[in-house]
Protein backbone atom coordinates (compact mmCIF):
# COMPACT_ATOMS: atom_id res chain seq x y z
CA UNK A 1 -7.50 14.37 15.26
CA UNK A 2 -6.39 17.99 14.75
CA UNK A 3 -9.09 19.69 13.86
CA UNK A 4 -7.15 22.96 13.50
CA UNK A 5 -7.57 25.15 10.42
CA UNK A 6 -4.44 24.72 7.82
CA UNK A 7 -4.46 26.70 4.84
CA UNK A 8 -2.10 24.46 2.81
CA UNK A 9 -4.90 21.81 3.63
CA UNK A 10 -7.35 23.80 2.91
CA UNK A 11 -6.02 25.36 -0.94
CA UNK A 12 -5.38 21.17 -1.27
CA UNK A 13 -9.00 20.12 -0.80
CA UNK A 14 -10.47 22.63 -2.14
CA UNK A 15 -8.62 23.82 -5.06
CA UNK A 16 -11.76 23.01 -7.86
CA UNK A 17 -13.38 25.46 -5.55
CA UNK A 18 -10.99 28.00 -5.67
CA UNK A 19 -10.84 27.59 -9.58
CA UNK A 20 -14.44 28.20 -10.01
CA UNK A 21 -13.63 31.69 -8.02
CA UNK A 22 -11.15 32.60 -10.01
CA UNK A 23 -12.96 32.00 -13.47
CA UNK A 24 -15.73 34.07 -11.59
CA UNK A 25 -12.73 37.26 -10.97
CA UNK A 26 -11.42 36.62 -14.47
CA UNK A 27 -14.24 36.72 -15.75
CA UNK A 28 -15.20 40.46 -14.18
CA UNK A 29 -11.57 41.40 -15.00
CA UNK A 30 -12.00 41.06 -18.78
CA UNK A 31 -15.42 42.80 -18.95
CA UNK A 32 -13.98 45.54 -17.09
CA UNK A 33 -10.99 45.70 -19.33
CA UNK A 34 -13.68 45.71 -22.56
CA UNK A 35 -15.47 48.58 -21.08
CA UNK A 36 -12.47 50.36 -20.20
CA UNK A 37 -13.27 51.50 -17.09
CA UNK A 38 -11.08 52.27 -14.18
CA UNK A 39 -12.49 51.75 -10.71
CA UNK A 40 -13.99 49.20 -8.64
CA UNK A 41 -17.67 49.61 -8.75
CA UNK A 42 -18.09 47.80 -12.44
CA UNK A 43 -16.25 45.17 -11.52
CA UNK A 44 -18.05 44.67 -8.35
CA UNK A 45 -21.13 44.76 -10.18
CA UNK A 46 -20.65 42.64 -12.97
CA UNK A 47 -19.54 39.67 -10.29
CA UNK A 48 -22.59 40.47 -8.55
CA UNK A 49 -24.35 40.15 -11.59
CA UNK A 50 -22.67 36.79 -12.56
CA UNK A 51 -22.75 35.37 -8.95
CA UNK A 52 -26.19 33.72 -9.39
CA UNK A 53 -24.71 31.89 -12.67
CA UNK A 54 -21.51 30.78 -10.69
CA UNK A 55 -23.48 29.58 -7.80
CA UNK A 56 -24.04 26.11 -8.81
CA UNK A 57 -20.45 25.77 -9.95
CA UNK A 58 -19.19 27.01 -6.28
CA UNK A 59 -21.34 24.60 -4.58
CA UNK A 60 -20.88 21.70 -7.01
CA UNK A 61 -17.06 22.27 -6.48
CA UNK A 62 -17.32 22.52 -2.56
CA UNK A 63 -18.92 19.29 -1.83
CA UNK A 64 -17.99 16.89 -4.66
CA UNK A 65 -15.63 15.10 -2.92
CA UNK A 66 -18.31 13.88 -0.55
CA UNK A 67 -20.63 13.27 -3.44
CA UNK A 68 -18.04 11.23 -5.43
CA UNK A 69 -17.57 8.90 -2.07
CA UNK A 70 -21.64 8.84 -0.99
CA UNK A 71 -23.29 8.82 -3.81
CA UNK A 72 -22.90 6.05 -6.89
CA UNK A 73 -21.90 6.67 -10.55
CA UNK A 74 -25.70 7.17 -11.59
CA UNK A 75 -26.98 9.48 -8.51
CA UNK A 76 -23.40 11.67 -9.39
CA UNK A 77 -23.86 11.80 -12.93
CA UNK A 78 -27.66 12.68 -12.26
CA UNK A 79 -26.67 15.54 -9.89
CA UNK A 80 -23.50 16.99 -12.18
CA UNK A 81 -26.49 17.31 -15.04
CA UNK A 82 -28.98 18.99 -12.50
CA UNK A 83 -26.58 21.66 -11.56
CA UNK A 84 -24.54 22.30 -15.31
CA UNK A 85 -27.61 21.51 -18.03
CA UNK A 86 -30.14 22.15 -15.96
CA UNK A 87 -29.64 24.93 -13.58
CA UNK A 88 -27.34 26.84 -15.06
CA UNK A 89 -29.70 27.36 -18.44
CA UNK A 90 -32.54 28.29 -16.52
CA UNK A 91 -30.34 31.06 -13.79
CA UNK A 92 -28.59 32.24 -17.32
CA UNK A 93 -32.60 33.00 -18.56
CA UNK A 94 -33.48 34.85 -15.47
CA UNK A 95 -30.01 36.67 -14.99
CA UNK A 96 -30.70 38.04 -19.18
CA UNK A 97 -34.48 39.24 -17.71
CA UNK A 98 -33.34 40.85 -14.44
CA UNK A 99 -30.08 42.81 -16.20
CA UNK A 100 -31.33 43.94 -19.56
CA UNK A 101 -28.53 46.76 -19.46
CA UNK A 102 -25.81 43.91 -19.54
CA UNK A 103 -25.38 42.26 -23.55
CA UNK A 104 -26.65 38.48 -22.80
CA UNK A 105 -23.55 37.22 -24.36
CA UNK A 106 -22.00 38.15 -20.79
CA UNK A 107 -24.30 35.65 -19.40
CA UNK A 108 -24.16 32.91 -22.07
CA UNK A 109 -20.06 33.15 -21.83
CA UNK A 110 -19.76 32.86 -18.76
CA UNK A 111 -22.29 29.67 -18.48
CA UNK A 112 -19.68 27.95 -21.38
CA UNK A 113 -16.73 28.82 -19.56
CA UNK A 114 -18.75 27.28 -16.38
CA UNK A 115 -19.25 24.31 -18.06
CA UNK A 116 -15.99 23.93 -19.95
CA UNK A 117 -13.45 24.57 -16.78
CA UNK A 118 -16.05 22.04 -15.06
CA UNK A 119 -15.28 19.28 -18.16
CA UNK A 120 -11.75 20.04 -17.40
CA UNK A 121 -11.20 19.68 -14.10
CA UNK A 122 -13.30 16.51 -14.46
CA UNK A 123 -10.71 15.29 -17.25
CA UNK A 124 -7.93 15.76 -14.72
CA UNK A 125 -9.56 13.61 -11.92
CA UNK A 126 -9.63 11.07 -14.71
CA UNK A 127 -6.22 11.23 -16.00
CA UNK A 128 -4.55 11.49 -12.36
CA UNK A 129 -6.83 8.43 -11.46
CA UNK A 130 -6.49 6.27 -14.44
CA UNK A 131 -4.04 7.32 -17.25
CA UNK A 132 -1.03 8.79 -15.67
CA UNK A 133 -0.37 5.32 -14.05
CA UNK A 134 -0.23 3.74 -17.78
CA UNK A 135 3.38 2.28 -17.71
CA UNK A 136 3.95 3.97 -21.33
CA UNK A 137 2.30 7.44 -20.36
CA UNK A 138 4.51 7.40 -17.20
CA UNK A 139 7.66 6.89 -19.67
CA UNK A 140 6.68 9.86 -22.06
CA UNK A 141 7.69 12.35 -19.44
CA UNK A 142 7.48 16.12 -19.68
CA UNK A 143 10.72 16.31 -22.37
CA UNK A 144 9.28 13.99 -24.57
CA UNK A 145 5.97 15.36 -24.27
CA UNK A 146 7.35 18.76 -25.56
CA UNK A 147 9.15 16.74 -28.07
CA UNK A 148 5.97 15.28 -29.50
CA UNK A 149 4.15 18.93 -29.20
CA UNK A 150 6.47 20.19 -31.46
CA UNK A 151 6.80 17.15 -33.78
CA UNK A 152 2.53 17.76 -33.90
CA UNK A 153 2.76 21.60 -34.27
CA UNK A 154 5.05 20.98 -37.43
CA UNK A 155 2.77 19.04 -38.91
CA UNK A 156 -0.23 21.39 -37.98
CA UNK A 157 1.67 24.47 -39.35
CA UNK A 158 2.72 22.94 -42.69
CA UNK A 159 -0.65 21.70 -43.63
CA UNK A 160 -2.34 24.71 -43.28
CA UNK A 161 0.84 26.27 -45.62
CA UNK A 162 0.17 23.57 -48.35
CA UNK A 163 -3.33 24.28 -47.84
CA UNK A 164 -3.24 28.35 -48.27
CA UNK A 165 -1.28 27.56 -52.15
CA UNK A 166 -3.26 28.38 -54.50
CA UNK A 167 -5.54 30.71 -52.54
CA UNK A 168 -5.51 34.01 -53.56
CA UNK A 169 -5.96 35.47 -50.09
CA UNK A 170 -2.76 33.74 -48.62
CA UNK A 171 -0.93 33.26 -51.87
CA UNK A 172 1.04 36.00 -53.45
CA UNK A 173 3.74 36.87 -55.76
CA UNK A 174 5.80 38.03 -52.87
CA UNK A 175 5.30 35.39 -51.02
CA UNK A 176 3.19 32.65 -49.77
CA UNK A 177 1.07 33.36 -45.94
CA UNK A 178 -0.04 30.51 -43.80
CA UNK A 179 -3.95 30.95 -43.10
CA UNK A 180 -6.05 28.65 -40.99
CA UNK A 181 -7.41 26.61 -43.43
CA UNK A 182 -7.08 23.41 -43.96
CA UNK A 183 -7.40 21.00 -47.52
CA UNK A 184 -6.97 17.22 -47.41
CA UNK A 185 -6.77 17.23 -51.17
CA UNK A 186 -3.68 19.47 -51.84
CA UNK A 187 -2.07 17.29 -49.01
CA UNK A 188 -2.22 14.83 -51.19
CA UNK A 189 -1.33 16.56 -54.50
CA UNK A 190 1.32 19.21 -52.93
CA UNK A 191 2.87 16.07 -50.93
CA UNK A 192 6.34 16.35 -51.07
CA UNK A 193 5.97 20.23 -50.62
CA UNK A 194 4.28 19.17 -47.31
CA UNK A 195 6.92 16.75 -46.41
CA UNK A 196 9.33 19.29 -47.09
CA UNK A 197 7.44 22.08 -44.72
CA UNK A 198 7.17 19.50 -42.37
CA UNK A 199 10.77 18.85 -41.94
CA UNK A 200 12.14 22.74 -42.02
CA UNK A 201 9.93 24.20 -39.72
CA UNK A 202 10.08 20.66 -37.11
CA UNK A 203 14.27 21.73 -37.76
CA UNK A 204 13.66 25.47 -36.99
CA UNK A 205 11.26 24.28 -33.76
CA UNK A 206 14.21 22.02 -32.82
CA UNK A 207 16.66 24.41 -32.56
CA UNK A 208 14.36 26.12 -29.87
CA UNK A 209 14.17 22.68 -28.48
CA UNK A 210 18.08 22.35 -27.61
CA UNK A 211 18.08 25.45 -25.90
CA UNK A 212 15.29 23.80 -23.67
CA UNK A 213 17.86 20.74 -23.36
CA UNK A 214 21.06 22.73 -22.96
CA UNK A 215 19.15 24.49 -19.70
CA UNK A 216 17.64 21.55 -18.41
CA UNK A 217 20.27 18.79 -18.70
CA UNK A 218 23.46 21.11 -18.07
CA UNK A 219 22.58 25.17 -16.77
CA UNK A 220 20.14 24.01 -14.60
CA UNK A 221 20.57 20.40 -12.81
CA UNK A 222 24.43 20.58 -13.18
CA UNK A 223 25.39 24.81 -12.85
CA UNK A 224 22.14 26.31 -11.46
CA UNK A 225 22.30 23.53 -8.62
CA UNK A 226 26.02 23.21 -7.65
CA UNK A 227 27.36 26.88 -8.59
CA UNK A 228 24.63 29.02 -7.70
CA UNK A 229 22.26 31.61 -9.61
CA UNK A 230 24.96 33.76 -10.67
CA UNK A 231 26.94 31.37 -12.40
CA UNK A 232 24.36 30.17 -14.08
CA UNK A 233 22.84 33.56 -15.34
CA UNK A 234 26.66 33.50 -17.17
CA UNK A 235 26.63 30.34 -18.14
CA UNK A 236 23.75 30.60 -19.95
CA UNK A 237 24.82 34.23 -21.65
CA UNK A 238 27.75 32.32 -22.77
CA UNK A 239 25.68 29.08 -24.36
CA UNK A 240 23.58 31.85 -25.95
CA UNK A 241 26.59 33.80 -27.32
CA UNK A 242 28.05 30.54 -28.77
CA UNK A 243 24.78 28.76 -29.85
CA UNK A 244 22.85 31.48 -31.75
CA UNK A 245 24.93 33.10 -34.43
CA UNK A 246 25.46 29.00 -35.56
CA UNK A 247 21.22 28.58 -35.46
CA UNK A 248 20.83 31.88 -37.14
CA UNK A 249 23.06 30.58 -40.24
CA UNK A 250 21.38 27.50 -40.18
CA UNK A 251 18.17 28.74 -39.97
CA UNK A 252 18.88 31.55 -42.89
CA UNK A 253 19.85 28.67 -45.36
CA UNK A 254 16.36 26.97 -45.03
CA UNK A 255 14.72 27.13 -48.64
CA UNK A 256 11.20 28.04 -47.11
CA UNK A 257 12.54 31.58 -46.82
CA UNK A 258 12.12 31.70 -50.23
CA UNK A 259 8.48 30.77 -49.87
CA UNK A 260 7.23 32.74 -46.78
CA UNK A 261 9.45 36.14 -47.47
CA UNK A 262 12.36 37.25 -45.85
CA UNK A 263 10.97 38.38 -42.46
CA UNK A 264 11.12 35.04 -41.15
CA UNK A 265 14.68 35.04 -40.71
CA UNK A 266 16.80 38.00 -40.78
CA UNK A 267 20.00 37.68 -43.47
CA UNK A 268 21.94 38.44 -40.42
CA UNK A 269 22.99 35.57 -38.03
CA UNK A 270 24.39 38.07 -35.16
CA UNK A 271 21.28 40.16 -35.20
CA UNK A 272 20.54 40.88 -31.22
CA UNK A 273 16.87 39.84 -32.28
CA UNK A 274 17.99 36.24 -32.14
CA UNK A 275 19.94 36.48 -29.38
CA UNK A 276 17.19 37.55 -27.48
CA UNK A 277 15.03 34.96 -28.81
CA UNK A 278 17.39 32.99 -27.07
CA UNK A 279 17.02 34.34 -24.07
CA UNK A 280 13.45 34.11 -24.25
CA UNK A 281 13.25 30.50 -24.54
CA UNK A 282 15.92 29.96 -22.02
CA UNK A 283 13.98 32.47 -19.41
CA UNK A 284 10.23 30.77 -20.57
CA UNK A 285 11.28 27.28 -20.13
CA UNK A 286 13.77 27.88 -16.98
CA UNK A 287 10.14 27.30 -14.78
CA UNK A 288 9.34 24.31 -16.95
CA UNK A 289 12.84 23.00 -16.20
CA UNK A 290 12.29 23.74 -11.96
CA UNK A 291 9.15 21.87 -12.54
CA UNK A 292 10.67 18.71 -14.32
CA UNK A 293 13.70 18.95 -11.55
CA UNK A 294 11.29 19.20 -8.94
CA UNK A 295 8.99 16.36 -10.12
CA UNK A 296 11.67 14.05 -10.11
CA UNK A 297 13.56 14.72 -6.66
CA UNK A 298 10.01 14.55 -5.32
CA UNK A 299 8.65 11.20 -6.83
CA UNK A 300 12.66 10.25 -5.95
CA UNK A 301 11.02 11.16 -1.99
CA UNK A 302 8.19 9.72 -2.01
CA UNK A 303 9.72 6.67 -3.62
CA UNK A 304 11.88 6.43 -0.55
CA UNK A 305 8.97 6.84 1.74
CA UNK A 306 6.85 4.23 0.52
CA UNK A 307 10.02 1.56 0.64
CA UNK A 308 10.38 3.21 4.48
CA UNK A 309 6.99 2.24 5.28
CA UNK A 310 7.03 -0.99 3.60
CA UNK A 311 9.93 -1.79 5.35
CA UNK A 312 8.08 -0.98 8.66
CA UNK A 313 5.23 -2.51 8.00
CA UNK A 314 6.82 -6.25 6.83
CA UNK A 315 8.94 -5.82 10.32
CA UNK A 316 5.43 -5.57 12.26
CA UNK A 317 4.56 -8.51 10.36
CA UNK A 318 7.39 -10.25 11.62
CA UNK A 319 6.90 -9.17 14.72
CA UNK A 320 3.29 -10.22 14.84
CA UNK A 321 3.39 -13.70 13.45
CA UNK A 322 5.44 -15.27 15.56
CA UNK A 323 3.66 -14.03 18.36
CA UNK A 324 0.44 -14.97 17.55
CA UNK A 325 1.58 -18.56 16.29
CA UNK A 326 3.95 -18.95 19.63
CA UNK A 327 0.62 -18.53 21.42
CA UNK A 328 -1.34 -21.30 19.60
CA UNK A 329 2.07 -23.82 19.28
CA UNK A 330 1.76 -23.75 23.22
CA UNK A 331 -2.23 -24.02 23.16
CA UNK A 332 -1.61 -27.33 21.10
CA UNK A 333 1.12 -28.49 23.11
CA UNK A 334 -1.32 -28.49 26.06
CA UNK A 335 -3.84 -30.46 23.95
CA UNK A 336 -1.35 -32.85 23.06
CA UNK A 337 -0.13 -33.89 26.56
CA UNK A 338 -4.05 -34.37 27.70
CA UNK A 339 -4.29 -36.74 24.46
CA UNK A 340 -7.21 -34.79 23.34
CA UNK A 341 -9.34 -35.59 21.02
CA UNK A 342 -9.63 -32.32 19.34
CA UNK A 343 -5.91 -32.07 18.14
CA UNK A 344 -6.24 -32.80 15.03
CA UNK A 345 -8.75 -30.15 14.39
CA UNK A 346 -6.70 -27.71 16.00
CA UNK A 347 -3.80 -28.85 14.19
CA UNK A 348 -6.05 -28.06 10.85
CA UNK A 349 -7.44 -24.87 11.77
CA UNK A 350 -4.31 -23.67 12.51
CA UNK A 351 -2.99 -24.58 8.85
CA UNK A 352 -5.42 -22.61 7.75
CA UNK A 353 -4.27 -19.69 9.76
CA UNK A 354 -0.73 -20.23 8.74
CA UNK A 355 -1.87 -20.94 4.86
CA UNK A 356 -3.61 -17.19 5.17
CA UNK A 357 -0.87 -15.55 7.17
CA UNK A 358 1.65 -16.46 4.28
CA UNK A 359 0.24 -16.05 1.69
CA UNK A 360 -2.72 -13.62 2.13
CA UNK A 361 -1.08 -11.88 4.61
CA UNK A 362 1.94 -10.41 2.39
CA UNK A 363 -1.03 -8.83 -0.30
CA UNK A 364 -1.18 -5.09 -0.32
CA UNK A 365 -5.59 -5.91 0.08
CA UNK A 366 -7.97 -8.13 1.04
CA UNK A 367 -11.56 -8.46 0.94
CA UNK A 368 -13.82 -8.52 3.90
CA UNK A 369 -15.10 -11.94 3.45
CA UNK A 370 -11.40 -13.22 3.70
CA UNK A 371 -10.36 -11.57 6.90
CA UNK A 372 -13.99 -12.53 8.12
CA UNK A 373 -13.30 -16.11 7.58
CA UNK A 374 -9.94 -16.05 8.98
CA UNK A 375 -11.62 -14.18 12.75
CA UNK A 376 -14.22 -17.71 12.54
CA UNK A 377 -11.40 -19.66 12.43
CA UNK A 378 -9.17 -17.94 14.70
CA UNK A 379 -12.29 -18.38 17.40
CA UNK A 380 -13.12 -22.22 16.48
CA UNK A 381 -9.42 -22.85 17.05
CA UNK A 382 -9.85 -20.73 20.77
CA UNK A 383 -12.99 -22.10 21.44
CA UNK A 384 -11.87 -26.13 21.01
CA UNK A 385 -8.96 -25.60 23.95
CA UNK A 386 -10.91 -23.09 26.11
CA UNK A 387 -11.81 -24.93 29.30
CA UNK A 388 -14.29 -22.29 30.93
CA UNK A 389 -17.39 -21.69 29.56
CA UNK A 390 -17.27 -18.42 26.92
CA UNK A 391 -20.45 -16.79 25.74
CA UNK A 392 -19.48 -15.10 22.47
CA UNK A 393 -22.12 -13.70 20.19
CA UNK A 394 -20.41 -11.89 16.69
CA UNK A 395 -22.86 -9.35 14.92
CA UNK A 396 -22.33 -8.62 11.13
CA UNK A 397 -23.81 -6.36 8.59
CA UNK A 398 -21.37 -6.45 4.92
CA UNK A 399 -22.75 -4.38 2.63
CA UNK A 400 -20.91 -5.97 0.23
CA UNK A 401 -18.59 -8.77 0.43
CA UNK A 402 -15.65 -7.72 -2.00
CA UNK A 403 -14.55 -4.74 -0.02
CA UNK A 404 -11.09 -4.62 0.13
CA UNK A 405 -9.04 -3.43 3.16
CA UNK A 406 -5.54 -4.37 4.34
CA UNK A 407 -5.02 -7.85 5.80
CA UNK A 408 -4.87 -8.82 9.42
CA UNK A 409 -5.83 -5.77 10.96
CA UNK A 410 -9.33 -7.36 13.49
CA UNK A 411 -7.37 -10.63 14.31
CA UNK A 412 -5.00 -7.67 16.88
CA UNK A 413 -7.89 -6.83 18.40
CA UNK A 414 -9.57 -9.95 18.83
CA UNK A 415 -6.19 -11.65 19.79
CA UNK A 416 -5.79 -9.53 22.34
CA UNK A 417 -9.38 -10.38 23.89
CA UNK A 418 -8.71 -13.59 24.33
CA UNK A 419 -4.73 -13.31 25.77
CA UNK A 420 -5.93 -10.83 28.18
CA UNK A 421 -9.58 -10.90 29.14
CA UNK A 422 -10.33 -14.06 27.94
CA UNK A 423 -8.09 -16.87 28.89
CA UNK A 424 -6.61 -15.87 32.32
CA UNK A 425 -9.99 -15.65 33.23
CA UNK A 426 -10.95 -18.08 36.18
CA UNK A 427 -14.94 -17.68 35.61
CA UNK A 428 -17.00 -17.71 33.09
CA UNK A 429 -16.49 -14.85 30.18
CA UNK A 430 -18.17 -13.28 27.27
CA UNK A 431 -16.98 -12.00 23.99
CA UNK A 432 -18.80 -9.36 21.80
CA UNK A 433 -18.21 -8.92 18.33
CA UNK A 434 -19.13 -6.77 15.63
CA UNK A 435 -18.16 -5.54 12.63
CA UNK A 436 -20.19 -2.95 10.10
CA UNK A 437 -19.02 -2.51 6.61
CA UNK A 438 -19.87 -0.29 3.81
CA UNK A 439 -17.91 0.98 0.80
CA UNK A 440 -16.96 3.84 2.39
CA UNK A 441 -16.12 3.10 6.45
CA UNK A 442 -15.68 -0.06 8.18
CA UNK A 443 -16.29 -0.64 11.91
CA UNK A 444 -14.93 -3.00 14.19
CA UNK A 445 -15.84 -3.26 17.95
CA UNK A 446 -14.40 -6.01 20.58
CA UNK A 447 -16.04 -6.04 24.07
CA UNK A 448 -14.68 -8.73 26.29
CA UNK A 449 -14.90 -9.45 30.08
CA UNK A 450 -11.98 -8.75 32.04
CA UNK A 451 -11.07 -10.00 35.69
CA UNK A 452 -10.12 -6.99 37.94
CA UNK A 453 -6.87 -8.72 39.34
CA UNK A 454 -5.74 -10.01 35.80
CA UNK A 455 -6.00 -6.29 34.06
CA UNK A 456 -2.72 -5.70 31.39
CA UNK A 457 -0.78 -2.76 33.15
CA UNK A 458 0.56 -2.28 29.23
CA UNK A 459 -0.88 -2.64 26.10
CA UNK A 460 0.45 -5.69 24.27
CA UNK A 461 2.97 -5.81 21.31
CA UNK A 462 -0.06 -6.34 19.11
CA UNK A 463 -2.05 -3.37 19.83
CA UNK A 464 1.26 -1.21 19.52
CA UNK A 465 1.77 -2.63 15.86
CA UNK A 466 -1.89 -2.31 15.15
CA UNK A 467 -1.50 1.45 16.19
CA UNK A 468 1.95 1.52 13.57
CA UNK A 469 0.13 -0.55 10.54
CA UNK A 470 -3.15 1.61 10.51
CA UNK A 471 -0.99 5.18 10.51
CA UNK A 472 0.88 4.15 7.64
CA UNK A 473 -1.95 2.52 6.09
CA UNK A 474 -4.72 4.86 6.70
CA UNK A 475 -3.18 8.36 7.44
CA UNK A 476 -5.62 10.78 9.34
CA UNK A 477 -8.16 8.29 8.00
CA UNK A 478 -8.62 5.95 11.48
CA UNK A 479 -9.14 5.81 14.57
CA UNK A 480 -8.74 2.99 17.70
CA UNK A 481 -10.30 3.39 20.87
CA UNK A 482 -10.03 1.83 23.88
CA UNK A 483 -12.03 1.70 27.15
CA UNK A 484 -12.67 -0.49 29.91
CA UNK A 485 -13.32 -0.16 33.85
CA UNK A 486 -13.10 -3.52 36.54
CA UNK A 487 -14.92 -5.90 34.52
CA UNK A 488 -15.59 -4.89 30.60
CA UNK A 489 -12.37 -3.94 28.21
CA UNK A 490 -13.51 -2.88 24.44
CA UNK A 491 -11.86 -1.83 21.31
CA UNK A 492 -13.41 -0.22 18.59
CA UNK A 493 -11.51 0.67 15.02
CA UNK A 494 -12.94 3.08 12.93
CA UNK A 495 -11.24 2.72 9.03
CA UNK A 496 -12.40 5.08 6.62
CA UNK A 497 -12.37 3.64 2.98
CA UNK A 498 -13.09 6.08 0.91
């Protein structure tokens, strides 16, 4: 494993850290700005004054990836209360004793905005983990999403209008101000006034809205990316030349100029003000646009990836199969021409083998007890043809039974015991087995006798598809190794799990 330092890696796992640092900088920043000053040494010391409040947020951030994956939903939610509602009240106390020259609402701020970027960071992890992967959120997309923002913001802004009538501090003569207030009753009584809000202003956000369409379905995916930024920069001039005088008329002819004054939209449809309005939107939403363009030709990569390495992995499978069942069809061929009595057991373990190579074999998971099972039966089946004597002894310790990890990953290495070590082998052998699970790593070790004259100069088809399956499966999240001198070869797999 490369245990080299990567600062891509590094920003990755760590970036609730590096939040908490910057709240910490921002936080300095604005109390300098307050103060007015103009050098370093306030700044400096309000973060060292705040430091001792940020502390538990910095060391909260830095290890709870290992506390999510050690510790269970209780002990976590018992140690995120210690360090936000219990620690940070009781540093925010001392820190308003031990700097009486700083106004306690420094301290008390900066303990909510602690506490609130913490709640929203934590909202993230649940949204990536559970509700962007809702079939219908995944449809809304980013367009649509803006689409319903301003559909909301419509509605917002017109019931606080309908609300202000009436009121003597928002409602004039001249003309009627939109305050932040907000009265279910005149909702009800002004009602068609409040439909009628509702639809001019959504029609006024709108137009802003097509400019956001014009530059992300045409300027940028079709001009932008095929002609170049110069191009573009013209194109969209010439989309703002012929699109804004037409919005400016439209927008002059709405009736709630009437009602809200004149200032809203100038009499004027070829007033530069629009036009640069325009431009605004088009410049404001061009890295909204990048992002939407880049979203999808990256999903459109990883898409690709994961068919890749599904691809590989079901041609291991093939691969791996057949060899494994070539191996038994000759074992019970060998059975067969003795007239043994055990071949009809062998012929029914090995439908079980073939029953959970199918069909278990082809799911994405499995759990522990199942691929457990399916070892046992793999060594009955051995054990019935073996003809020398094999001293096997298989150690387990499950934590749990349901744990789920990828099928037919321990039969390689336990396959490979027996084809190599095991049945060439002229004397006696021994097989040693065990496997340690727990919901976050599982361990597998295989320790089999080996004759010196019968040592594999190569490893075996299986152990090179093992070595394929586990670095697509578990990335940087394994490891296999193998050992073995004149006498003893051993495997051990390492999985990590979560």
């Amino acid at each position: 494993m490369n245990k080299s330092f990567s600062l891509s890696n590094f920003l990755l796992k760590r970036a609730e850290f590096l939040a908490f640092v910057g709240l910490w900088l921002w936080i300095g920043i604005f109390q300098v700005q307050e103060k007015d000053a103009e050098s370093w040494k306030p700044f400096l010391m309000v973060l060292l004054v705040l430091l001792p409040i940020q502390i538990p947020g910095f060391i909260f951030s830095w290890y709870k990836s290992t506390l999510l994956s050690n510790f269970t939903r209780r002990q976590f939610l018992t140690y995120w209360t210690s360090c936000f509602l219990v620690c940070l009240p009781i540093i925010t106390d001392v820190c308003i004793l031990l700097f009486p020259n700083y106004d306690p609402s420094l301290f008390i701020g900066a303990v909510l905005a602690n506490v609130s970027l913490e709640l929203v960071l934590s909202a993230n992890s649940y949204y990536l983990k559970k509700v962007q992967h809702i079939k219908w959120i995944k449809k809304i997309g980013l367009e649509n999403a803006v689409l319903l923002s301003i559909i909301l913001l419509s509605i917002v802004i017109s019931a606080m209008a309908v609300s202000s009538i009436g009121n003597p501090k928002f409602d004039t003569k001249e003309q009627l101000l939109i305050g932040f207030v907000f009265t279910p009753a005149k909702l009800i009584t002004h009602f068609w006034t409040f439909l009628s809000f509702t639809l001019q202003f959504l029609f006024m956000y709108l137009c802003g809205y097509l400019l956001f369409i014009v530059n992300s379905r045409l300027l940028v995916s079709k001009i932008l990316k095929q002609k170049g930024l110069i191009l573009y920069i013209l194109s969209a001039l010439a989309c703002i030349a012929i699109l804004y005088p037409i919005i400016g008329q439209l927008l002059i002819l709405l009736p709630i100029n009437q009602i809200f004054g004149r200032d809203i939209f100038s009499l004027n449809p070829f007033l530069l003000e629009n036009g640069f309005g325009a431009m605004a939107i088009i410049a404001l939403s061009l890295p909204i646009v990048l992002a939407i363009q880049w979203g999808a030709q990256n999903t459109h990569i990883l898409s690709l990836q994961k068919e890749k390495s599904q691809t590989e992995l079901d041609l291991m499978k093939q691969q791996l199969n057949p060899h494994f069942f070539f191996n038994t069809l000759n074992n019970l061929y060998a059975l067969s021409l003795q007239k043994s009595e055990k071949t009809p057991e062998s012929i029914l373990r090995l439908s079980e083998l073939m029953r959970y190579t199918i069909y278990k074999g082809q799911e994405e998971k499995v759990t522990i007890s199942q691929e457990i099972n399916y070892l046992e039966d793999y060594i009955a089946l051995q054990q019935i043809r073996l003809k020398k004597p094999l001293s096997l002894n298989f150690k387990q310790h499950i934590s749990n039974q349901n744990i789920q990890i990828a099928p037919l990953l321990l039969i390689i290495l336990l396959e490979n015991a027996f084809k190599h070590g095991i049945e060439p082998a002229e004397e006696a052998t021994f097989l040693n087995l065990s496997l340690s699970c727990t919901d976050q790593e599982l361990i597998f070790s295989c320790e089999n006798s080996i004759e010196p004259d019968k040592t594999a100069t190569k490893p075996g088809i299986g152990l090179n598809n093992l070595k394929k399956r586990l670095e697509l499966l578990y990335p940087n999240a394994y490891s296999l190794d193998i050992t073995s001198n004149n006498i003893i070869f051993k495997t051990t797999l390492y999985l990590k799990l979560s």
